[in-house]
PDB file of N, CA and C in Angstrom:
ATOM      1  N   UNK A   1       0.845  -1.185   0.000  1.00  0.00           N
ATOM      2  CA  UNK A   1       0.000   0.000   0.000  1.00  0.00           C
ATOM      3  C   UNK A   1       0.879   1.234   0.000  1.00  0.00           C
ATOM      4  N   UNK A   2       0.531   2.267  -0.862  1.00  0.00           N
ATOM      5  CA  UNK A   2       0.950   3.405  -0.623  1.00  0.00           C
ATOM      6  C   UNK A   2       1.030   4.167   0.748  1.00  0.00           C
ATOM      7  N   UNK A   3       2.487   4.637   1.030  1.00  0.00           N
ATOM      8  CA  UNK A   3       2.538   5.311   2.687  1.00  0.00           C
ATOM      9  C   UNK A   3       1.797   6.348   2.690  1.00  0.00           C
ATOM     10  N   UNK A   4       1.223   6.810   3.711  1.00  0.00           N
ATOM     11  CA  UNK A   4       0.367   7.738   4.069  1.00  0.00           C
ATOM     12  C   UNK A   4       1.526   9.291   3.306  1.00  0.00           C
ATOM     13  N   UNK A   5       2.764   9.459   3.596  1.00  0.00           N
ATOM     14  CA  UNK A   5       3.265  10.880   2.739  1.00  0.00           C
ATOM     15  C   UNK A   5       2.872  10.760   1.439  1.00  0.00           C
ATOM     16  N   UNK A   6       3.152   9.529   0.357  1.00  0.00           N
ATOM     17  CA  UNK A   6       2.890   9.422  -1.109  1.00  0.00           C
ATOM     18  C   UNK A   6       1.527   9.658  -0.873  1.00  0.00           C
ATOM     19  N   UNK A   7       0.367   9.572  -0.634  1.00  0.00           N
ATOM     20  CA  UNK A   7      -0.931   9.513  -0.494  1.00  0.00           C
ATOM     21  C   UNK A   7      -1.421  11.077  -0.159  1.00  0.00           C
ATOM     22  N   UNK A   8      -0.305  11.778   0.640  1.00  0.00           N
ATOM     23  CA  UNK A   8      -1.155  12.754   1.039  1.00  0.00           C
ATOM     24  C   UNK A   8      -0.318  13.847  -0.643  1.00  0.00           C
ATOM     25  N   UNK A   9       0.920  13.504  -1.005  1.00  0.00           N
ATOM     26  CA  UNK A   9       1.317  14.148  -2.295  1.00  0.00           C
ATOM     27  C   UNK A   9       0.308  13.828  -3.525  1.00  0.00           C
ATOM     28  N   UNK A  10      -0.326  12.740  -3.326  1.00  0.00           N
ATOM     29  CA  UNK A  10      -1.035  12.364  -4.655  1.00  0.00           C
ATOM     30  C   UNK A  10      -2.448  13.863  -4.403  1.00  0.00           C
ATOM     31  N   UNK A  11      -3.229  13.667  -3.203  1.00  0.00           N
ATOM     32  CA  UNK A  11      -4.101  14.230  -3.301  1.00  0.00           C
ATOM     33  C   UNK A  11      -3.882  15.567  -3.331  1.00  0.00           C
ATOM     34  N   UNK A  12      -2.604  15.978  -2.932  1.00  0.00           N
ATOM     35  CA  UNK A  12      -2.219  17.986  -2.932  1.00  0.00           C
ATOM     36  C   UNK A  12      -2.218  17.974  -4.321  1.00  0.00           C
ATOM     37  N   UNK A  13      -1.180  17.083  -5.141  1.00  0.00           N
ATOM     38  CA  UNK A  13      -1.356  17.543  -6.348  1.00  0.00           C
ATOM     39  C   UNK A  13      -2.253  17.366  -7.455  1.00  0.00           C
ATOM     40  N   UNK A  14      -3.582  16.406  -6.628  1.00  0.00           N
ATOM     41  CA  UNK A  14      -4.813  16.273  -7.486  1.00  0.00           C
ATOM     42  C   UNK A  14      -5.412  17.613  -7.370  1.00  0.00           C
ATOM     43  N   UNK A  15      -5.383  18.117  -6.014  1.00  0.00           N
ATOM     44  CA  UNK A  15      -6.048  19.339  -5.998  1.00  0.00           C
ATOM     45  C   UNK A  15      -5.869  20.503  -6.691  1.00  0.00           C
ATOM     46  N   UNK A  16      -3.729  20.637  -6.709  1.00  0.00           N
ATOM     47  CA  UNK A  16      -3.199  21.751  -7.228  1.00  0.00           C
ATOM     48  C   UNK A  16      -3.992  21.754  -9.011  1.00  0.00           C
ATOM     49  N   UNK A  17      -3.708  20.874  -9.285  1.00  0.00           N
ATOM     50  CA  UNK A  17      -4.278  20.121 -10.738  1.00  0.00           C
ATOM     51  C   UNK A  17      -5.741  20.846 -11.267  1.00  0.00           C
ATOM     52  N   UNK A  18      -6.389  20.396  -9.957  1.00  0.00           N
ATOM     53  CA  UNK A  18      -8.083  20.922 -10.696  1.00  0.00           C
ATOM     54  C   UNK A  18      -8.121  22.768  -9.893  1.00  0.00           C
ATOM     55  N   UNK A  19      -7.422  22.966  -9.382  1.00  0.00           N
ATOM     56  CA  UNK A  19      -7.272  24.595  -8.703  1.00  0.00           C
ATOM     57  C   UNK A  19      -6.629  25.648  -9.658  1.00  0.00           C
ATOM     58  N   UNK A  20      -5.342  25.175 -10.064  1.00  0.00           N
ATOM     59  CA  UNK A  20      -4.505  25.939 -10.854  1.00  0.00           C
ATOM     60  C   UNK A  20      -3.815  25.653 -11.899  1.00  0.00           C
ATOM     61  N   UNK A  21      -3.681  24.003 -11.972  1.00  0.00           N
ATOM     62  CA  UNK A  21      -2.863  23.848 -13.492  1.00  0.00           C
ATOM     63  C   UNK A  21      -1.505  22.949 -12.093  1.00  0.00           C
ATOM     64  N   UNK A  22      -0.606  22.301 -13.513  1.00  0.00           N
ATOM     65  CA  UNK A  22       0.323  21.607 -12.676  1.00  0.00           C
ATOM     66  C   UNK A  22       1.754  22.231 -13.887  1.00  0.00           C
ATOM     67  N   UNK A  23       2.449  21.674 -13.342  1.00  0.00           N
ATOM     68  CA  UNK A  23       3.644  22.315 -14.330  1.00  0.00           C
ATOM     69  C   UNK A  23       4.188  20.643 -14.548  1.00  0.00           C
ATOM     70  N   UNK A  24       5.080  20.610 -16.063  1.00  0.00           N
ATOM     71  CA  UNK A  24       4.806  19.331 -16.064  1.00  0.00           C
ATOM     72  C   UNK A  24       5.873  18.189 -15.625  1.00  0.00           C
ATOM     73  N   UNK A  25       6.812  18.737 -14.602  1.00  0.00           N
ATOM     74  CA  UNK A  25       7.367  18.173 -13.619  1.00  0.00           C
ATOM     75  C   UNK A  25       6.520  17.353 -12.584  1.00  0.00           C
ATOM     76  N   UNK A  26       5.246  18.251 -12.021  1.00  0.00           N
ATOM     77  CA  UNK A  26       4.170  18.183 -10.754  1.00  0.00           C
ATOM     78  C   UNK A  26       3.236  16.997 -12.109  1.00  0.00           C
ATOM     79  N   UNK A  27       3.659  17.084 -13.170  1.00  0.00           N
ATOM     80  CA  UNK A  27       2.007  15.965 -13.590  1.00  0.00           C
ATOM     81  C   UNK A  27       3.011  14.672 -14.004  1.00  0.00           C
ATOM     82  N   UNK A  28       4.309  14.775 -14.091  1.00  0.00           N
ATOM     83  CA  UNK A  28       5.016  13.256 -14.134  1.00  0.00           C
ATOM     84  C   UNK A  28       4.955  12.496 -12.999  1.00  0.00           C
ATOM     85  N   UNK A  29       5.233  13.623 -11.963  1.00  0.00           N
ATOM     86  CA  UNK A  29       5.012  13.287 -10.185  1.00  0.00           C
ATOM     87  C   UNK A  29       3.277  12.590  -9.945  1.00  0.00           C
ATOM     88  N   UNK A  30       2.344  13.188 -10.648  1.00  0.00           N
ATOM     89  CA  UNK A  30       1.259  13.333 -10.446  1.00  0.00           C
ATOM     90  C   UNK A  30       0.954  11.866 -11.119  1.00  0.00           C
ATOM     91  N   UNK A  31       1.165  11.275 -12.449  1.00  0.00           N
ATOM     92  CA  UNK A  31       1.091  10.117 -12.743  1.00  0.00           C
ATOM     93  C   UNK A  31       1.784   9.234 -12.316  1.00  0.00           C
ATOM     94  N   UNK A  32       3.224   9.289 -11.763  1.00  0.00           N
ATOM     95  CA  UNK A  32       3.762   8.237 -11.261  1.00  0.00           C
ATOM     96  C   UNK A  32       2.921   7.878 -10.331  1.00  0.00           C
ATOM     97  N   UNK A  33       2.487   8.728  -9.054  1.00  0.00           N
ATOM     98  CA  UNK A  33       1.896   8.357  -7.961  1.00  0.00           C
ATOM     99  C   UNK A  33       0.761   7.196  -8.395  1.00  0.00           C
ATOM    100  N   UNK A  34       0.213   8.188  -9.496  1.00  0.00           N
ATOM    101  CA  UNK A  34      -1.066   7.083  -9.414  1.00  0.00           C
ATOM    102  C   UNK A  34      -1.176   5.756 -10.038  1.00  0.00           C
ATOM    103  N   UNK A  35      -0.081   5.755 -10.832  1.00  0.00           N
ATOM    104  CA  UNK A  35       0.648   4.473 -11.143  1.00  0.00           C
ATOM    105  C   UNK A  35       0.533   3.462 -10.453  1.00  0.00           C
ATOM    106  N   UNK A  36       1.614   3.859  -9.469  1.00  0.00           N
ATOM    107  CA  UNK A  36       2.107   3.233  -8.309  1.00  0.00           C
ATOM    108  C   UNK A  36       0.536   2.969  -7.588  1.00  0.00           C
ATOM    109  N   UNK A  37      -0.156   4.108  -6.981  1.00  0.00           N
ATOM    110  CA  UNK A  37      -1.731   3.585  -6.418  1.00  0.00           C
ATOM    111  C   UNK A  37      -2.618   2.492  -6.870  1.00  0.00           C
ATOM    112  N   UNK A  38      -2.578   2.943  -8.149  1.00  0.00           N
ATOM    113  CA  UNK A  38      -3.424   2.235  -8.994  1.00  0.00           C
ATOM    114  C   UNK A  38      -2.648   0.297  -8.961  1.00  0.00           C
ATOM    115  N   UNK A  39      -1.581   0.382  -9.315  1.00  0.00           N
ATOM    116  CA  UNK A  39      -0.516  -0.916  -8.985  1.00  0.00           C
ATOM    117  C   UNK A  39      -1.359  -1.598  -7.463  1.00  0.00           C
ATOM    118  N   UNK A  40      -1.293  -0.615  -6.662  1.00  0.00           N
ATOM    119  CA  UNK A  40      -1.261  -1.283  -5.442  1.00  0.00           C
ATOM    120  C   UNK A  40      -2.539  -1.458  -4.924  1.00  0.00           C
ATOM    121  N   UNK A  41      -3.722  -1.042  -5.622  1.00  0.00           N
ATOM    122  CA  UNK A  41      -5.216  -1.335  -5.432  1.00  0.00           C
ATOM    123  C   UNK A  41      -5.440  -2.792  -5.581  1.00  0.00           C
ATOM    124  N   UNK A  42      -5.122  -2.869  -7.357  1.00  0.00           N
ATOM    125  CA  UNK A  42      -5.496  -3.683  -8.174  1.00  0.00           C
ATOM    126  C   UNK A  42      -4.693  -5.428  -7.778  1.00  0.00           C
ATOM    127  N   UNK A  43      -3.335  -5.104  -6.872  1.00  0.00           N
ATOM    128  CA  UNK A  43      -2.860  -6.171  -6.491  1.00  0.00           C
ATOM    129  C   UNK A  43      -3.847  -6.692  -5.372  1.00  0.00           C
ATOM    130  N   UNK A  44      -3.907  -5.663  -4.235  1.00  0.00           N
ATOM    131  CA  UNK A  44      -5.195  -5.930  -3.022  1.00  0.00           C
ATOM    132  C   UNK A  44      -5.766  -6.638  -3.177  1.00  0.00           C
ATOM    133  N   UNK A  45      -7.057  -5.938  -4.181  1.00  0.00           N
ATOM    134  CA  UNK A  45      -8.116  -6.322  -4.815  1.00  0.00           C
ATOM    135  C   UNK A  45      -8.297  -7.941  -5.273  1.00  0.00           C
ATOM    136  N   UNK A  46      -6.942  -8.176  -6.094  1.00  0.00           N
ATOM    137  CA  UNK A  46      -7.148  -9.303  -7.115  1.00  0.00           C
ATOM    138  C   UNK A  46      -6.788 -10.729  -5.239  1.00  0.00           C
ATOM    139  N   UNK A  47      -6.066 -10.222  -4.484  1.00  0.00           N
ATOM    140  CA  UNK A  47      -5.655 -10.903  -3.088  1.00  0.00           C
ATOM    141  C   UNK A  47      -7.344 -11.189  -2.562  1.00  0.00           C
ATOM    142  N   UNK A  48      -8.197  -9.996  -2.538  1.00  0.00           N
ATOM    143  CA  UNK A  48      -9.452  -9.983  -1.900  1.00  0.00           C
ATOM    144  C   UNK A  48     -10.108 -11.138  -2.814  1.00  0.00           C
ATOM    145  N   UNK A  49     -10.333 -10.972  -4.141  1.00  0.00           N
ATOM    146  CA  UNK A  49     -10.810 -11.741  -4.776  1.00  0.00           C
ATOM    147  C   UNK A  49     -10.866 -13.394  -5.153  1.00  0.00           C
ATOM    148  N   UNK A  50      -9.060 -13.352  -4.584  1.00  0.00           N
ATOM    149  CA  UNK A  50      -8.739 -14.722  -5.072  1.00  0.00           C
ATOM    150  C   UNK A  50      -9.182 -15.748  -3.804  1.00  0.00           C
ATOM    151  N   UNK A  51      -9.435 -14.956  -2.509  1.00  0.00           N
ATOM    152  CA  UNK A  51      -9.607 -15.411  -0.984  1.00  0.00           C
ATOM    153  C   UNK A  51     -11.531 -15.987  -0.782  1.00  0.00           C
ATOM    154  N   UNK A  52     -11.736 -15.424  -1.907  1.00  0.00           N
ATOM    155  CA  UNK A  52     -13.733 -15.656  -2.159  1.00  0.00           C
ATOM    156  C   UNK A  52     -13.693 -16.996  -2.939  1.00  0.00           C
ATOM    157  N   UNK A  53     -14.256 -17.535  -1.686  1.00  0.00           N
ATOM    158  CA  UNK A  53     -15.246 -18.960  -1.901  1.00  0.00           C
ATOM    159  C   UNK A  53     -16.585 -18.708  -2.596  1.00  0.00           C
ATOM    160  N   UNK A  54     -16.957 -19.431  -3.686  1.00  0.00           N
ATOM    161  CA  UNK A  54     -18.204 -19.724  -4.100  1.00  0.00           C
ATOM    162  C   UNK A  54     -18.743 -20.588  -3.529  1.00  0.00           C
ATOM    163  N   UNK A  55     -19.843 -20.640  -3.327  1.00  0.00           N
ATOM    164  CA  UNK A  55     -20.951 -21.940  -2.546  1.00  0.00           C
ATOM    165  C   UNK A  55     -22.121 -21.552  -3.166  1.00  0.00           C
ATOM    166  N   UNK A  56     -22.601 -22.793  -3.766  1.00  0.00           N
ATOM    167  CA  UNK A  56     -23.611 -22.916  -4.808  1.00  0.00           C
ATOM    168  C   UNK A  56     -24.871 -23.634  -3.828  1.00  0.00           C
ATOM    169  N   UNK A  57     -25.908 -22.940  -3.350  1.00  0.00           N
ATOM    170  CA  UNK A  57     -26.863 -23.500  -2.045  1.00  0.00           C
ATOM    171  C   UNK A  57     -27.487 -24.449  -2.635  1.00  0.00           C
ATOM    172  N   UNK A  58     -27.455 -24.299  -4.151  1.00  0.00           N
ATOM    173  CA  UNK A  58     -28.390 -25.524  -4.661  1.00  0.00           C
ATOM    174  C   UNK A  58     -27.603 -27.230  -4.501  1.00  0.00           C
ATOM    175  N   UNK A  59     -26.206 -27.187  -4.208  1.00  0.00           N
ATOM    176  CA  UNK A  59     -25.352 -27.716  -4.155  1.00  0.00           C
ATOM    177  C   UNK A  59     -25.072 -28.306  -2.581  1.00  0.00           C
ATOM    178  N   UNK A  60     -25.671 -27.111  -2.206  1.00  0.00           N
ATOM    179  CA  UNK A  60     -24.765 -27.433  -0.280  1.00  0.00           C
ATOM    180  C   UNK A  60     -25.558 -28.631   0.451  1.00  0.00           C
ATOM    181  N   UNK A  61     -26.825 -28.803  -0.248  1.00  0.00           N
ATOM    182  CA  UNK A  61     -27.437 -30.004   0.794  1.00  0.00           C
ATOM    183  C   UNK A  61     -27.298 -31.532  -0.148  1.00  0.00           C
ATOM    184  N   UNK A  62     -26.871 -31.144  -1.280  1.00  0.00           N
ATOM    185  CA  UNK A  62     -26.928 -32.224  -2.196  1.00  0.00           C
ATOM    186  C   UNK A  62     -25.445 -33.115  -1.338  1.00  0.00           C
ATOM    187  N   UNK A  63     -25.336 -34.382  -1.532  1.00  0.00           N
ATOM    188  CA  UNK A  63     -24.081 -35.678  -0.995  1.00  0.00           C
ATOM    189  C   UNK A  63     -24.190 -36.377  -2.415  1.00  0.00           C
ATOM    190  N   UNK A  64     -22.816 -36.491  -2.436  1.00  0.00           N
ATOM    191  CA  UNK A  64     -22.191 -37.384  -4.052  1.00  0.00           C
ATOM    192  C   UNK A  64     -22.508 -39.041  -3.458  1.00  0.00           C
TER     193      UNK A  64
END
Protein backbone atom coordinates (compact mmCIF):
# COMPACT_ATOMS: atom_id res chain seq x y z
CA UNK A 1 0.00 0.00 0.00
CA UNK A 2 0.95 3.40 -0.62
CA UNK A 3 2.54 5.31 2.69
CA UNK A 4 0.37 7.74 4.07
CA UNK A 5 3.26 10.88 2.74
CA UNK A 6 2.89 9.42 -1.11
CA UNK A 7 -0.93 9.51 -0.49
CA UNK A 8 -1.15 12.75 1.04
CA UNK A 9 1.32 14.15 -2.30
CA UNK A 10 -1.04 12.36 -4.66
CA UNK A 11 -4.10 14.23 -3.30
CA UNK A 12 -2.22 17.99 -2.93
CA UNK A 13 -1.36 17.54 -6.35
CA UNK A 14 -4.81 16.27 -7.49
CA UNK A 15 -6.05 19.34 -6.00
CA UNK A 16 -3.20 21.75 -7.23
CA UNK A 17 -4.28 20.12 -10.74
CA UNK A 18 -8.08 20.92 -10.70
CA UNK A 19 -7.27 24.60 -8.70
CA UNK A 20 -4.51 25.94 -10.85
CA UNK A 21 -2.86 23.85 -13.49
CA UNK A 22 0.32 21.61 -12.68
CA UNK A 23 3.64 22.32 -14.33
CA UNK A 24 4.81 19.33 -16.06
CA UNK A 25 7.37 18.17 -13.62
CA UNK A 26 4.17 18.18 -10.75
CA UNK A 27 2.01 15.96 -13.59
CA UNK A 28 5.02 13.26 -14.13
CA UNK A 29 5.01 13.29 -10.18
CA UNK A 30 1.26 13.33 -10.45
CA UNK A 31 1.09 10.12 -12.74
CA UNK A 32 3.76 8.24 -11.26
CA UNK A 33 1.90 8.36 -7.96
CA UNK A 34 -1.07 7.08 -9.41
CA UNK A 35 0.65 4.47 -11.14
CA UNK A 36 2.11 3.23 -8.31
CA UNK A 37 -1.73 3.59 -6.42
CA UNK A 38 -3.42 2.24 -8.99
CA UNK A 39 -0.52 -0.92 -8.99
CA UNK A 40 -1.26 -1.28 -5.44
CA UNK A 41 -5.22 -1.33 -5.43
CA UNK A 42 -5.50 -3.68 -8.17
CA UNK A 43 -2.86 -6.17 -6.49
CA UNK A 44 -5.20 -5.93 -3.02
CA UNK A 45 -8.12 -6.32 -4.82
CA UNK A 46 -7.15 -9.30 -7.11
CA UNK A 47 -5.66 -10.90 -3.09
CA UNK A 48 -9.45 -9.98 -1.90
CA UNK A 49 -10.81 -11.74 -4.78
CA UNK A 50 -8.74 -14.72 -5.07
CA UNK A 51 -9.61 -15.41 -0.98
CA UNK A 52 -13.73 -15.66 -2.16
CA UNK A 53 -15.25 -18.96 -1.90
CA UNK A 54 -18.20 -19.72 -4.10
CA UNK A 55 -20.95 -21.94 -2.55
CA UNK A 56 -23.61 -22.92 -4.81
CA UNK A 57 -26.86 -23.50 -2.04
CA UNK A 58 -28.39 -25.52 -4.66
CA UNK A 59 -25.35 -27.72 -4.16
CA UNK A 60 -24.77 -27.43 -0.28
CA UNK A 61 -27.44 -30.00 0.79
CA UNK A 62 -26.93 -32.22 -2.20
CA UNK A 63 -24.08 -35.68 -1.00
CA UNK A 64 -22.19 -37.38 -4.05
Amino acid sequence: MLDQKKLDELNRLARKKKAAGLSEEEMKQLNELRQEYLSNFRKSFRGQLDSIIIVDPEEEGEES
